[in-house]
Structures are given as C-alpha cells and as structure tokens.
PDB file of N, CA and C in Angstrom:
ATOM      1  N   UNK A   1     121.230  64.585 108.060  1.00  0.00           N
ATOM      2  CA  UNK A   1     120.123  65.506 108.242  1.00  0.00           C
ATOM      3  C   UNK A   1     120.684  66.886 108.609  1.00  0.00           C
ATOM      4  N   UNK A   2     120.096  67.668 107.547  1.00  0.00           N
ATOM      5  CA  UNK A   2     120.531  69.743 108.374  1.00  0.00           C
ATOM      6  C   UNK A   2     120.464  69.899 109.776  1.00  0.00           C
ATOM      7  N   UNK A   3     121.129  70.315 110.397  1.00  0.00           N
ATOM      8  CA  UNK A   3     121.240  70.773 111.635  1.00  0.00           C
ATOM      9  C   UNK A   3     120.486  72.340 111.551  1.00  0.00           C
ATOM     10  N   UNK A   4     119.127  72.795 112.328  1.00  0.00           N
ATOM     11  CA  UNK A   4     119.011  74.571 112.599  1.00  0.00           C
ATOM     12  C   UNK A   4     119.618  74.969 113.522  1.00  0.00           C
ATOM     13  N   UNK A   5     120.524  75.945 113.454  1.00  0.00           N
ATOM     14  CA  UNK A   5     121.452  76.385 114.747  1.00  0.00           C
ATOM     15  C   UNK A   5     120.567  78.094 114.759  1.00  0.00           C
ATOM     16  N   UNK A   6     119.781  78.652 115.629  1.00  0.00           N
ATOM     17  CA  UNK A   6     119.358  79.848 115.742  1.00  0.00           C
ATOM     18  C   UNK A   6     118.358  80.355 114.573  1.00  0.00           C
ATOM     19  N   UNK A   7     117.671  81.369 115.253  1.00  0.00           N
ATOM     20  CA  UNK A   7     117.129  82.602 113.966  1.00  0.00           C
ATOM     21  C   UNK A   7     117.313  84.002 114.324  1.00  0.00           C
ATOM     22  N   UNK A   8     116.977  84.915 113.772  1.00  0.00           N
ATOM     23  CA  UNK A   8     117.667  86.127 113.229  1.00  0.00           C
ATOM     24  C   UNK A   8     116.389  86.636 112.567  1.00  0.00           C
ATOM     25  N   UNK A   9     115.747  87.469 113.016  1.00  0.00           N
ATOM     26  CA  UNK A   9     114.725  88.684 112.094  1.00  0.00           C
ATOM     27  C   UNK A   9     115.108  89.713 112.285  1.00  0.00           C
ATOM     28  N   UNK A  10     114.947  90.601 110.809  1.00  0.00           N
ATOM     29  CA  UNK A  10     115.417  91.895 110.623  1.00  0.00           C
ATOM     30  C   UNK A  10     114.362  92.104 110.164  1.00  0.00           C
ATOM     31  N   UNK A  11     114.153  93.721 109.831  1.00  0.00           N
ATOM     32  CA  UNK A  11     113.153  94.015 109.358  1.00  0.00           C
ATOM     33  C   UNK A  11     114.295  95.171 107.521  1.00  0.00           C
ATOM     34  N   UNK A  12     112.993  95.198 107.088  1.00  0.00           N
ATOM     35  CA  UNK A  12     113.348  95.772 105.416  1.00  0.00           C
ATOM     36  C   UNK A  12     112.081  96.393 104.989  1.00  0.00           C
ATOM     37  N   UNK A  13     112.292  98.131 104.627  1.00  0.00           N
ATOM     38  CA  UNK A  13     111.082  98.595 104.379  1.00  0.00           C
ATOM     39  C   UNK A  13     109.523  98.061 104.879  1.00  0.00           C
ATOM     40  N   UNK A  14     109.729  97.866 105.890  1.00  0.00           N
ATOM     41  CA  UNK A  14     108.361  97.339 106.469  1.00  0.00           C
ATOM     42  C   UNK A  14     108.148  95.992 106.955  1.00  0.00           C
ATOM     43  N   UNK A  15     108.904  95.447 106.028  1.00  0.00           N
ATOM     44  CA  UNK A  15     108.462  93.738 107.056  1.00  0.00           C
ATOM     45  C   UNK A  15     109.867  93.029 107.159  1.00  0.00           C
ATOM     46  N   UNK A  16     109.199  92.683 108.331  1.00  0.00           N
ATOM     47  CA  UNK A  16     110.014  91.648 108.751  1.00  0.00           C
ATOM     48  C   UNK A  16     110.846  90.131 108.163  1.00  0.00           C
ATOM     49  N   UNK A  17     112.168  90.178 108.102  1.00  0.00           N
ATOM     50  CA  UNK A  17     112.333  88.941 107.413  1.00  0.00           C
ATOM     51  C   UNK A  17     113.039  88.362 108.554  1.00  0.00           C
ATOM     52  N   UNK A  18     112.735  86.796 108.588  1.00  0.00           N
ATOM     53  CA  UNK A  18     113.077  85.595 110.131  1.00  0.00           C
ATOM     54  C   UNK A  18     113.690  84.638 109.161  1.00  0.00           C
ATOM     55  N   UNK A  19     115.178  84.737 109.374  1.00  0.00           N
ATOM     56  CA  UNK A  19     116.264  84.286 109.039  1.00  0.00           C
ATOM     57  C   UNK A  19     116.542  82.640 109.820  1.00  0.00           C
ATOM     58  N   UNK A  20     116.609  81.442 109.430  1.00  0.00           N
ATOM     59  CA  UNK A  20     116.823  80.838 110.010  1.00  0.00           C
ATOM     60  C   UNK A  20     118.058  79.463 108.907  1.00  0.00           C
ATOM     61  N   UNK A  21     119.324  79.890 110.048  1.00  0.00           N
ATOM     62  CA  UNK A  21     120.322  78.994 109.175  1.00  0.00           C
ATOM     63  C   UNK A  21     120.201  77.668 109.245  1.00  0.00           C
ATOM     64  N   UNK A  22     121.330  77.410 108.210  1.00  0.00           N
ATOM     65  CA  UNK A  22     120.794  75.729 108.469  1.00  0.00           C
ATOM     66  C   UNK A  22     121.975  75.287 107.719  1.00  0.00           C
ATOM     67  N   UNK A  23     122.948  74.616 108.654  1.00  0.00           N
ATOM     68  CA  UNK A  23     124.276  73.602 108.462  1.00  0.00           C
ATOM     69  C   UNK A  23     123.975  72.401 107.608  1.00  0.00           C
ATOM     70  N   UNK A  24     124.230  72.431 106.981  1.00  0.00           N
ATOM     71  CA  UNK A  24     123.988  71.463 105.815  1.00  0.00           C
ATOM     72  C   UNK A  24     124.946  70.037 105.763  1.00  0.00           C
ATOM     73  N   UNK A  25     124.359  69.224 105.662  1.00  0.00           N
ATOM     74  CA  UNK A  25     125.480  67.483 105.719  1.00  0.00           C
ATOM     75  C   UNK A  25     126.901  68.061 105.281  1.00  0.00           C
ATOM     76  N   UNK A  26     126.989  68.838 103.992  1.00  0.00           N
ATOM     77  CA  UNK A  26     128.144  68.735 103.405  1.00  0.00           C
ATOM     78  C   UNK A  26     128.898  69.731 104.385  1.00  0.00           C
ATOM     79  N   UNK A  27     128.609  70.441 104.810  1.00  0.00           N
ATOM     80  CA  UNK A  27     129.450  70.851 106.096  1.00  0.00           C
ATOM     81  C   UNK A  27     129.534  72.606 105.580  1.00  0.00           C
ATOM     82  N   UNK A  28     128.386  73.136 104.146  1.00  0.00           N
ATOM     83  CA  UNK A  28     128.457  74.308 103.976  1.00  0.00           C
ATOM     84  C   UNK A  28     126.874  74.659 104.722  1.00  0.00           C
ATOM     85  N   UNK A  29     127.041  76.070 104.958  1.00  0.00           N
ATOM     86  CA  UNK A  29     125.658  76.616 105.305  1.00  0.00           C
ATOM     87  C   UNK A  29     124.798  77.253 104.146  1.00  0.00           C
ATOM     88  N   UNK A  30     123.596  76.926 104.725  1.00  0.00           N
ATOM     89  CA  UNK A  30     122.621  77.783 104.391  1.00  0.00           C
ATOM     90  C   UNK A  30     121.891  78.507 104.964  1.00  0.00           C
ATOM     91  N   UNK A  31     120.572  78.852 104.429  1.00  0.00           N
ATOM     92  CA  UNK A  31     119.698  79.428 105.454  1.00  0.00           C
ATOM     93  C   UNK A  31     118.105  79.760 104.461  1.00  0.00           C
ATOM     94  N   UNK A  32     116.951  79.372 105.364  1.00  0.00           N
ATOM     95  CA  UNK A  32     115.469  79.676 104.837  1.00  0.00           C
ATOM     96  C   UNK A  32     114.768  80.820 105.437  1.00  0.00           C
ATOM     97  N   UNK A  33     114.060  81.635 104.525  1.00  0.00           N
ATOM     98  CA  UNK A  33     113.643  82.752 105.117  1.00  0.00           C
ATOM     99  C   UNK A  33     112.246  83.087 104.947  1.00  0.00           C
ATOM    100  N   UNK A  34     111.236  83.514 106.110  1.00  0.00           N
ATOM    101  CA  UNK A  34     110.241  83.766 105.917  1.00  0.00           C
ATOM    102  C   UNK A  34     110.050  85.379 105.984  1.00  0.00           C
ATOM    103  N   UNK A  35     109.345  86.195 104.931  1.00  0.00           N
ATOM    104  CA  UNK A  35     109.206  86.807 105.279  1.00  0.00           C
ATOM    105  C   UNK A  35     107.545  88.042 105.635  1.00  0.00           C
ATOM    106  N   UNK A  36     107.480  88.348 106.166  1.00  0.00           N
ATOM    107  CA  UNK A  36     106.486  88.979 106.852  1.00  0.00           C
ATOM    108  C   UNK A  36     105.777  90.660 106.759  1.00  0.00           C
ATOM    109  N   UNK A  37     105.020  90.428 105.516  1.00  0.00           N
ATOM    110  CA  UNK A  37     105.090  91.793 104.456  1.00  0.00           C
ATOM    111  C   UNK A  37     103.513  92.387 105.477  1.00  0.00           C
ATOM    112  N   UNK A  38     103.865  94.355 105.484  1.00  0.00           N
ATOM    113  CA  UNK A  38     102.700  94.998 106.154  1.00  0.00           C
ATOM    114  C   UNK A  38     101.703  94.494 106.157  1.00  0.00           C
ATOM    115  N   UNK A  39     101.391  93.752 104.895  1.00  0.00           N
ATOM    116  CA  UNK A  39      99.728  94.050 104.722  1.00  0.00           C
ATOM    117  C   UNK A  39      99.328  92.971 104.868  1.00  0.00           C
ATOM    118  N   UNK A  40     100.351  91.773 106.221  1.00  0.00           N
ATOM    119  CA  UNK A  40      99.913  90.960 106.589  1.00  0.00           C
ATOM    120  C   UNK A  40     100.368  89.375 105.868  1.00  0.00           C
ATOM    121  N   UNK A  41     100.356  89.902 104.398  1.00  0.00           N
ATOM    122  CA  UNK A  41     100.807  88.242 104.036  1.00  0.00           C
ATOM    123  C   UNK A  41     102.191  87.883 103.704  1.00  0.00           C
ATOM    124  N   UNK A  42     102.711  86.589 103.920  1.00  0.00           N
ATOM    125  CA  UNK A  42     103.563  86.548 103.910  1.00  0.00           C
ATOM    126  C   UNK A  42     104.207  85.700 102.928  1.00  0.00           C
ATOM    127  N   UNK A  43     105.220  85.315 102.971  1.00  0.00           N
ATOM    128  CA  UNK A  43     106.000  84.270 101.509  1.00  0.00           C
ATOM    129  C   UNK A  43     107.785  83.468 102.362  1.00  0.00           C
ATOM    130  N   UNK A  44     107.893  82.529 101.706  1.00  0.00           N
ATOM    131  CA  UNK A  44     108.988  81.678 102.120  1.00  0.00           C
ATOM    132  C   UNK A  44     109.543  81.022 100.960  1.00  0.00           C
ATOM    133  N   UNK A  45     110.836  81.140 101.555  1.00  0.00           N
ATOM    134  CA  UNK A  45     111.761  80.579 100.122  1.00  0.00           C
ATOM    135  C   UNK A  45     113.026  80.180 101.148  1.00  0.00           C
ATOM    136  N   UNK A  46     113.808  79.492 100.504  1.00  0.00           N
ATOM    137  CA  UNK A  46     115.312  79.102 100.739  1.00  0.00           C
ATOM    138  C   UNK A  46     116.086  78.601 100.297  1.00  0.00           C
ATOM    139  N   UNK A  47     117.066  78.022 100.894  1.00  0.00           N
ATOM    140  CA  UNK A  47     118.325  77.472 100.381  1.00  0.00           C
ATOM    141  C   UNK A  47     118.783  78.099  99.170  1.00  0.00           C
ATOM    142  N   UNK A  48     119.681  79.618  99.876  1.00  0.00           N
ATOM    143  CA  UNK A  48     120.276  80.161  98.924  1.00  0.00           C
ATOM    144  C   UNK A  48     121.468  79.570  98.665  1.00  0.00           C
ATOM    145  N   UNK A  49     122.424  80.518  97.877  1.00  0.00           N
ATOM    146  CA  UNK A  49     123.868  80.234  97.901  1.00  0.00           C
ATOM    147  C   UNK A  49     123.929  79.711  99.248  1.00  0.00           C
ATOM    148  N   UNK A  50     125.064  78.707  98.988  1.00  0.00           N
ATOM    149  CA  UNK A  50     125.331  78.108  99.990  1.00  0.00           C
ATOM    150  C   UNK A  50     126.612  78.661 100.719  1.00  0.00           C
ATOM    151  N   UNK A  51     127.298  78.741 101.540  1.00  0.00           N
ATOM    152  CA  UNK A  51     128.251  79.855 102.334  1.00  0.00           C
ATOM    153  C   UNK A  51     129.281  78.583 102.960  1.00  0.00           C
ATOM    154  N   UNK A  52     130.219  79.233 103.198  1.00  0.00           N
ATOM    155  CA  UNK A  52     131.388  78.473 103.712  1.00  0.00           C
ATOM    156  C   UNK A  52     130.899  78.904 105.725  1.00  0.00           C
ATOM    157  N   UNK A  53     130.437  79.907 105.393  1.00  0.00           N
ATOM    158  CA  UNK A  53     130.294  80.177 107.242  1.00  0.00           C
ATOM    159  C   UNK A  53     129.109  80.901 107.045  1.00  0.00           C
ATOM    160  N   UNK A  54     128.580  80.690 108.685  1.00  0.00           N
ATOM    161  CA  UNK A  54     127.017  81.446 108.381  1.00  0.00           C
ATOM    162  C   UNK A  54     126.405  82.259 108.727  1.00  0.00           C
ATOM    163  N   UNK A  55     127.806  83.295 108.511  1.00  0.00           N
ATOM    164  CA  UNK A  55     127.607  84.562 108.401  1.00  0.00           C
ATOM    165  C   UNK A  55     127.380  84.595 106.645  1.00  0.00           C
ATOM    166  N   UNK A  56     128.100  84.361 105.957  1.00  0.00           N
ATOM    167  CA  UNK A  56     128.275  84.520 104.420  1.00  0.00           C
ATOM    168  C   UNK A  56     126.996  83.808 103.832  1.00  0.00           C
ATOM    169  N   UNK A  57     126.481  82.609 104.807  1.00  0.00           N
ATOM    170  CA  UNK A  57     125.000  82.044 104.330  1.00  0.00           C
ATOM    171  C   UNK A  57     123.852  83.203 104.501  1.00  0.00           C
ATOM    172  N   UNK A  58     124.129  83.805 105.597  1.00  0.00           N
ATOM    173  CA  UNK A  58     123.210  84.509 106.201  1.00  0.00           C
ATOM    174  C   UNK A  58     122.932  85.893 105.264  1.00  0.00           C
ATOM    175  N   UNK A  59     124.046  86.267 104.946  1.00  0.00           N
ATOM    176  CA  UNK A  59     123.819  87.566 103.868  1.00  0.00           C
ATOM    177  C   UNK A  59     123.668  87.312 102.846  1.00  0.00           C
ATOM    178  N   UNK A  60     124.140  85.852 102.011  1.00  0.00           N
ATOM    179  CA  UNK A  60     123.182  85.661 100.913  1.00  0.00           C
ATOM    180  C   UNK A  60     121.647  85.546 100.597  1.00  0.00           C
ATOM    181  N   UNK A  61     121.329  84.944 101.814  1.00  0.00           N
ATOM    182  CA  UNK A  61     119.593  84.840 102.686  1.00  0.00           C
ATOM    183  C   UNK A  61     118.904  86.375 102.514  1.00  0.00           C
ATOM    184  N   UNK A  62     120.125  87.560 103.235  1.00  0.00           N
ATOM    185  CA  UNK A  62     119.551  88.817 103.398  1.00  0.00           C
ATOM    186  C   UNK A  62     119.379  89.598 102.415  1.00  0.00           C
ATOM    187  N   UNK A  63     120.228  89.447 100.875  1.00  0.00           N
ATOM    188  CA  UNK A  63     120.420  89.966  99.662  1.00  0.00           C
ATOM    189  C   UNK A  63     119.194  89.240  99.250  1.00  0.00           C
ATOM    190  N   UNK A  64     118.867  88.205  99.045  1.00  0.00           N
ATOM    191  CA  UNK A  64     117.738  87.556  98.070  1.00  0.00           C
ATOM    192  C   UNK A  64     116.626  88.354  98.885  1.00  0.00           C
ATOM    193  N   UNK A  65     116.544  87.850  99.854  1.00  0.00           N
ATOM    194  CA  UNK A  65     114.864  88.647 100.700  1.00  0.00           C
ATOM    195  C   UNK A  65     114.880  89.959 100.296  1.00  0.00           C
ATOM    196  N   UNK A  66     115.816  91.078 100.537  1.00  0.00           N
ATOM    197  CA  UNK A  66     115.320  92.378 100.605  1.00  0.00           C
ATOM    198  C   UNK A  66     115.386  92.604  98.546  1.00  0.00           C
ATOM    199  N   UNK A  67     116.223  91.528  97.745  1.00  0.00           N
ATOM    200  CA  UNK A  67     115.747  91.782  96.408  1.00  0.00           C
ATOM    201  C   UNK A  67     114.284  91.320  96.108  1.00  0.00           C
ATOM    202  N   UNK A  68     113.676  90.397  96.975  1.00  0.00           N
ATOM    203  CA  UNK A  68     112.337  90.278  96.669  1.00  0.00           C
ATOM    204  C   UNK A  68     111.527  91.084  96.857  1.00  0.00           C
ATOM    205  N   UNK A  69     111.744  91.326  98.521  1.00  0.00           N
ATOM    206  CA  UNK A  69     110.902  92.694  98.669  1.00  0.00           C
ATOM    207  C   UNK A  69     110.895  93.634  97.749  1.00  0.00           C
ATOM    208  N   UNK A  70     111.979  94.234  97.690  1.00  0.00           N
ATOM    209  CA  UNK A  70     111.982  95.734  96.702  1.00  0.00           C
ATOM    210  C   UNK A  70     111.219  95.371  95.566  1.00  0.00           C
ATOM    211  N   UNK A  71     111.208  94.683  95.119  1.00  0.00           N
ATOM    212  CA  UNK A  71     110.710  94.026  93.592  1.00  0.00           C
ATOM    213  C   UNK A  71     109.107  93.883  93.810  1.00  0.00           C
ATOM    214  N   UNK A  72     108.649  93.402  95.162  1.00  0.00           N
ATOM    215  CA  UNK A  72     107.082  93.081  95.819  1.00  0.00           C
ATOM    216  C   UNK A  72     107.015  94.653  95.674  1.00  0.00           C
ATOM    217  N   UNK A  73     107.602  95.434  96.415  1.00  0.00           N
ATOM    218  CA  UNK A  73     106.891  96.607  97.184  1.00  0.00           C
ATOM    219  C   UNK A  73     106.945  98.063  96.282  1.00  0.00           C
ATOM    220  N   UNK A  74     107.991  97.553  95.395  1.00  0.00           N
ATOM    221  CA  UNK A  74     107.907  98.976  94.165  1.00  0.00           C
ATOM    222  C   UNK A  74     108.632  99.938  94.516  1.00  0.00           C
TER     223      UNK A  74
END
C-alpha cells in the first residue's frame, strides 16, 4: 500500500495547487494534486511521472498542474 508522507500548496496565477506525495510499493515516488482555481472550482489528477526522490516527484506534479492551469486560464 502507498505510503502519504506530507503536503505542499503553492499557488500559480491565482490558485492554489495542494501537492500531496506519495511513496509508492516500488520504492519510486509520486504525487496527486488538487487544484484550487479563483472562481472557486476545482479539479484533481495524479500519479505523474514517477521520480526516484520526492523532490523530482514533486516537480513533475508542479510542471503538469501549472501546464493545466495555463491551458484552463488562457
């Protein structure tokens, strides 16, 4: 079973994204992200690239979210 070790929200042009990693059986990380757009609604996705450490999980997490956003927000 994934282990969650911590979360992490940043914010990106306006909303908030809540980063939460997640150690995976095979012993690489990941991480699922919700994120939390102005106008109130929000969206969730995860298990990006998977990362050798989770820092490297964590910025693959942060590259996909803020490419969604930009792409949501124009």
């Amino acid at each position: 079973m994934p282990t969650i070790i911590g979360k992490i929200a940043c914010q990106f042009r306006g909303a908030t994204i809540n980063l939460t990693p997640v150690l995976r059986t095979d012993g690489k990380w990941s991480a699922f992200v919700h994120i939390a757009f102005p106008d109130r609604t929000t969206h969730d996705f995860g298990d990006f690239k998977a990362g050798n450490t989770k820092m490297e999980a964590l910025q693959n997490a942060v590259t996909g979210a803020e490419g969604y956003i930009a792409h949501r927000m124009g």
